[in-house]
C-alpha atoms as a PDB file:
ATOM      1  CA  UNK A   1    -150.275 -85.063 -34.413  1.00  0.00           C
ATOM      2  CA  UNK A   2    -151.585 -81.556 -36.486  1.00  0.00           C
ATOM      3  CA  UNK A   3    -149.507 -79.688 -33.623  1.00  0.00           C
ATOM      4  CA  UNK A   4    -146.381 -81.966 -33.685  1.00  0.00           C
ATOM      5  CA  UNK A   5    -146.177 -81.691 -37.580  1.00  0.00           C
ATOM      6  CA  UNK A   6    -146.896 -77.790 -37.912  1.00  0.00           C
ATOM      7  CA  UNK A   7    -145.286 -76.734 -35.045  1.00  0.00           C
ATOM      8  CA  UNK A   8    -142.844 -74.382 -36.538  1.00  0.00           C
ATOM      9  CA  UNK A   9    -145.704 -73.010 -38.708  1.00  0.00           C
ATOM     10  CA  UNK A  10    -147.484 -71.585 -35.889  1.00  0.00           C
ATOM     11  CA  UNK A  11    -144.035 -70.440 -34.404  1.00  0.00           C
ATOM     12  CA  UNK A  12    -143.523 -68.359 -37.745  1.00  0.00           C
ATOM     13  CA  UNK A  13    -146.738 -66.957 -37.814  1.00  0.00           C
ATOM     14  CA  UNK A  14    -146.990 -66.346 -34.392  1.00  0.00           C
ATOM     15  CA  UNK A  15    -143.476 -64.061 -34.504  1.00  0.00           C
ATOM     16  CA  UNK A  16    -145.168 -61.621 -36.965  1.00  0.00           C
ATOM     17  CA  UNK A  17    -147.874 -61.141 -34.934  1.00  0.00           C
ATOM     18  CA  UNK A  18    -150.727 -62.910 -35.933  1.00  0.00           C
ATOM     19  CA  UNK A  19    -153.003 -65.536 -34.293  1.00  0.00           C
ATOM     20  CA  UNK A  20    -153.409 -69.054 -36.056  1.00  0.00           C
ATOM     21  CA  UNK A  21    -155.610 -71.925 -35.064  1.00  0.00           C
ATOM     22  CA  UNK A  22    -155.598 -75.345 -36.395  1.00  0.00           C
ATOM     23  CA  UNK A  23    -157.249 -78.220 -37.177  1.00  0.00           C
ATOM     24  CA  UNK A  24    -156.535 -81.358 -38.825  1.00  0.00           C
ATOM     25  CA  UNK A  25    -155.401 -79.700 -42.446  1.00  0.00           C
ATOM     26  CA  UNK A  26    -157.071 -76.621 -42.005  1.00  0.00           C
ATOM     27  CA  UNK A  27    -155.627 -73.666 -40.589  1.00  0.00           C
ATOM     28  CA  UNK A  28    -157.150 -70.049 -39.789  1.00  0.00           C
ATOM     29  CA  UNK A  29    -154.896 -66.980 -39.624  1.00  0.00           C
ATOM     30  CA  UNK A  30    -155.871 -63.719 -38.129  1.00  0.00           C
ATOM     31  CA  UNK A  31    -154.161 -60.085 -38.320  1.00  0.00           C
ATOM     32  CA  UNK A  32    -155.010 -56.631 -37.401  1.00  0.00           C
ATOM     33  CA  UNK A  33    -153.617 -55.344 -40.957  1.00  0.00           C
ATOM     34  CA  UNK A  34    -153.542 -55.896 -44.361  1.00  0.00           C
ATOM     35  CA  UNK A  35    -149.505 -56.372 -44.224  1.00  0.00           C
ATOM     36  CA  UNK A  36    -149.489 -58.951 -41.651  1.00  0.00           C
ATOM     37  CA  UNK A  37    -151.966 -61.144 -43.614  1.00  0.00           C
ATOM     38  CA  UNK A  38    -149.735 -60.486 -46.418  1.00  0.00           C
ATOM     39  CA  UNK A  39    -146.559 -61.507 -44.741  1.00  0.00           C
ATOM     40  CA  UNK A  40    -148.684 -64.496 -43.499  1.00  0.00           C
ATOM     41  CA  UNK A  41    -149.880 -65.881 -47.128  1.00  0.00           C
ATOM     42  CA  UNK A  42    -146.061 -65.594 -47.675  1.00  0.00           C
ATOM     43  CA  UNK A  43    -145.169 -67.767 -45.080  1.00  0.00           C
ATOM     44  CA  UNK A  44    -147.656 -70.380 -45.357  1.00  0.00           C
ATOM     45  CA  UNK A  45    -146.610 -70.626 -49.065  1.00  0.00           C
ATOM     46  CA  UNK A  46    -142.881 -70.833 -48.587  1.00  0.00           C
ATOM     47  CA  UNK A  47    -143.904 -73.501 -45.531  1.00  0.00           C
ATOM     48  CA  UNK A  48    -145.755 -75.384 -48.052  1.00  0.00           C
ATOM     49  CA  UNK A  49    -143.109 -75.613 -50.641  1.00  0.00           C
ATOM     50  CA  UNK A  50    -140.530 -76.653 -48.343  1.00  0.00           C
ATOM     51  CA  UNK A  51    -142.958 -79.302 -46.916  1.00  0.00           C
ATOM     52  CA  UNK A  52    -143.911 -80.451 -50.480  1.00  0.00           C
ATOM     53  CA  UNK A  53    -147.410 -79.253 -49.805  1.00  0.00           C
ATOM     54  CA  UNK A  54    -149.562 -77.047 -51.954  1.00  0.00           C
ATOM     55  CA  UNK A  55    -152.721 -74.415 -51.005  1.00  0.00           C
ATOM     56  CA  UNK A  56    -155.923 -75.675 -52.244  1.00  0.00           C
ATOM     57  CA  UNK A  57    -156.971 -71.814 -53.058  1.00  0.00           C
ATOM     58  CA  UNK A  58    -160.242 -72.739 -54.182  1.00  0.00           C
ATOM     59  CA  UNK A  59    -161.085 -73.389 -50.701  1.00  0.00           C
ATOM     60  CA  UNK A  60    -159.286 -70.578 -48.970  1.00  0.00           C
ATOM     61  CA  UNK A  61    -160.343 -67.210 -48.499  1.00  0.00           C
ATOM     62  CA  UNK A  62    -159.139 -64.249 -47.182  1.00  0.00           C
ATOM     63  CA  UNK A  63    -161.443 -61.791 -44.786  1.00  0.00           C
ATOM     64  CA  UNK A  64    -160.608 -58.329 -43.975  1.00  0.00           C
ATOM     65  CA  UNK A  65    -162.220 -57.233 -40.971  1.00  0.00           C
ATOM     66  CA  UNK A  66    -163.286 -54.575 -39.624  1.00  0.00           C
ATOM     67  CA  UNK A  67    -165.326 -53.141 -36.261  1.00  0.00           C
ATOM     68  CA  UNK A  68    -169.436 -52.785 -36.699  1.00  0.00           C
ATOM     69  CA  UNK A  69    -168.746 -48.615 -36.466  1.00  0.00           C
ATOM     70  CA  UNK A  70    -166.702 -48.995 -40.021  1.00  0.00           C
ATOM     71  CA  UNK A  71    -168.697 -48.708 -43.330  1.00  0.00           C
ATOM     72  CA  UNK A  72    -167.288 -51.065 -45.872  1.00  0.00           C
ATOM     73  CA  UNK A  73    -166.003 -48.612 -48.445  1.00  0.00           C
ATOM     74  CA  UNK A  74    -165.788 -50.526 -51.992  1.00  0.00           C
ATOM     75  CA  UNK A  75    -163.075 -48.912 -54.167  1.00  0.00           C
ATOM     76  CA  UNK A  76    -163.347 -49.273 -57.994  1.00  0.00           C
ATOM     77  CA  UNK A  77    -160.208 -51.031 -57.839  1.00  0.00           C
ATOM     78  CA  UNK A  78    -160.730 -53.120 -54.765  1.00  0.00           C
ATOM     79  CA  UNK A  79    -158.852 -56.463 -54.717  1.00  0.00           C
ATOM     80  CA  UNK A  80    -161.002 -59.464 -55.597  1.00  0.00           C
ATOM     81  CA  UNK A  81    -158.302 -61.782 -54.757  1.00  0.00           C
ATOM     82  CA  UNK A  82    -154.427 -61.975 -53.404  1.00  0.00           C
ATOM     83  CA  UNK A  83    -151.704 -64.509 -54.795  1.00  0.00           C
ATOM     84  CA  UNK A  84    -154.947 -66.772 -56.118  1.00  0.00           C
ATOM     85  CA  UNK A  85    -157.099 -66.217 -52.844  1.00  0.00           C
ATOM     86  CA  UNK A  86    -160.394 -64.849 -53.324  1.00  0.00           C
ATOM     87  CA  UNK A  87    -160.724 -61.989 -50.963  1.00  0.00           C
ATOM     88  CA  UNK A  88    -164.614 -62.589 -49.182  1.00  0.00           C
ATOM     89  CA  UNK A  89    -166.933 -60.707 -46.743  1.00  0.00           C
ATOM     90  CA  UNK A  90    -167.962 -64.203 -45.395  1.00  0.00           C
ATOM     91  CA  UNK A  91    -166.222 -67.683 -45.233  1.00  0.00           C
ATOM     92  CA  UNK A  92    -166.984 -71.154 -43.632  1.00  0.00           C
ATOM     93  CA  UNK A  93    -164.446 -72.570 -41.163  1.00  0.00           C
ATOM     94  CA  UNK A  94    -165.122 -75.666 -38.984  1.00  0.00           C
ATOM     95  CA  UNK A  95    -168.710 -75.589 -39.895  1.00  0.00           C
ATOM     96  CA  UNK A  96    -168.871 -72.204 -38.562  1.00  0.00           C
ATOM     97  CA  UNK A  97    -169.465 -69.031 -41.057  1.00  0.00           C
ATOM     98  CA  UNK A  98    -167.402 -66.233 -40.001  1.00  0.00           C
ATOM     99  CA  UNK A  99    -168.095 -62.695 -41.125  1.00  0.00           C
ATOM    100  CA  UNK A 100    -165.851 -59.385 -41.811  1.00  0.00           C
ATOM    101  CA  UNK A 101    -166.751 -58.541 -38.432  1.00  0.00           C
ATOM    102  CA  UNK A 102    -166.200 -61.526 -36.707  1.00  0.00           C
ATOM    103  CA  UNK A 103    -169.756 -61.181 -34.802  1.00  0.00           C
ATOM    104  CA  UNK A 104    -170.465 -64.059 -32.197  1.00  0.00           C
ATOM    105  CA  UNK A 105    -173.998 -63.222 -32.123  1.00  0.00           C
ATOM    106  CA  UNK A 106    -174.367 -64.434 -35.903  1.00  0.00           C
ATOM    107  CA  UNK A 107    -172.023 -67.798 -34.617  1.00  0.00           C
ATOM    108  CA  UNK A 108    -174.399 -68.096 -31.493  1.00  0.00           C
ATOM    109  CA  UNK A 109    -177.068 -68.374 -34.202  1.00  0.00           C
ATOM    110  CA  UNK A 110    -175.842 -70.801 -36.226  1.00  0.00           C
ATOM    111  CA  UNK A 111    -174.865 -73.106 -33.499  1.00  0.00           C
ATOM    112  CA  UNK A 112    -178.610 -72.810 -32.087  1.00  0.00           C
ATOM    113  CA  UNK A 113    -179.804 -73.346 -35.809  1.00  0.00           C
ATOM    114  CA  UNK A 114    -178.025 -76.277 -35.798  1.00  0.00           C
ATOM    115  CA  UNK A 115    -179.436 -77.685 -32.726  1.00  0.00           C
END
């Protein structure tokens, strides 16, 4: 049912270049750049106000990752947040916590953890 009734979503996003995976009302998008996420956000929001829908952005967050070789630099002026989305180093999906680096050895923990 999710796939029938946000078809076109994934279709959109999928066009700009980005991966999506959903399930049930949640959805996870990932770029490889700071443009395509934008462009993404965009999307989802224009998707939601045609659907009459609206993004819970207290439970949304946006990660920018990166590879293990890359030093987080934090700028003085480095976003906090995007259109209302709190920009994180860490957020929970599907019972799984996903970092900036998108390590499977920290989701191989937590699934043994929670066996």
């Amino acid at each position: 049912m999710f796939l029938c009734a946000f078809d076109d979503i994934f279709e959109e996003l999928e066009r700009i270049g980005v991966d999506c995976f959903g399930y049930c009302d949640d959805l996870s998008i990932t770029g490889e750049s700071w443009e395509q996420l934008k462009k993404a956000i965009k999307i989802c929001e224009n998707w939601t106000i045609k659907n009459k829908m609206t993004i819970n952005r207290l439970k949304s967050g946006i990660i920018l990752h990166k590879k293990y070789s890359k030093k987080r630099k934090v700028a003085k002026d480095e976003l906090k947040e995007y259109e209302g989305i709190p920009i994180v180093k860490k957020y929970k999906y599907l019972g799984l916590e996903l970092n900036e680096y998108m390590d499977c050895r920290d989701i191989n923990e937590q699934k043994t953890k929670a066996i």
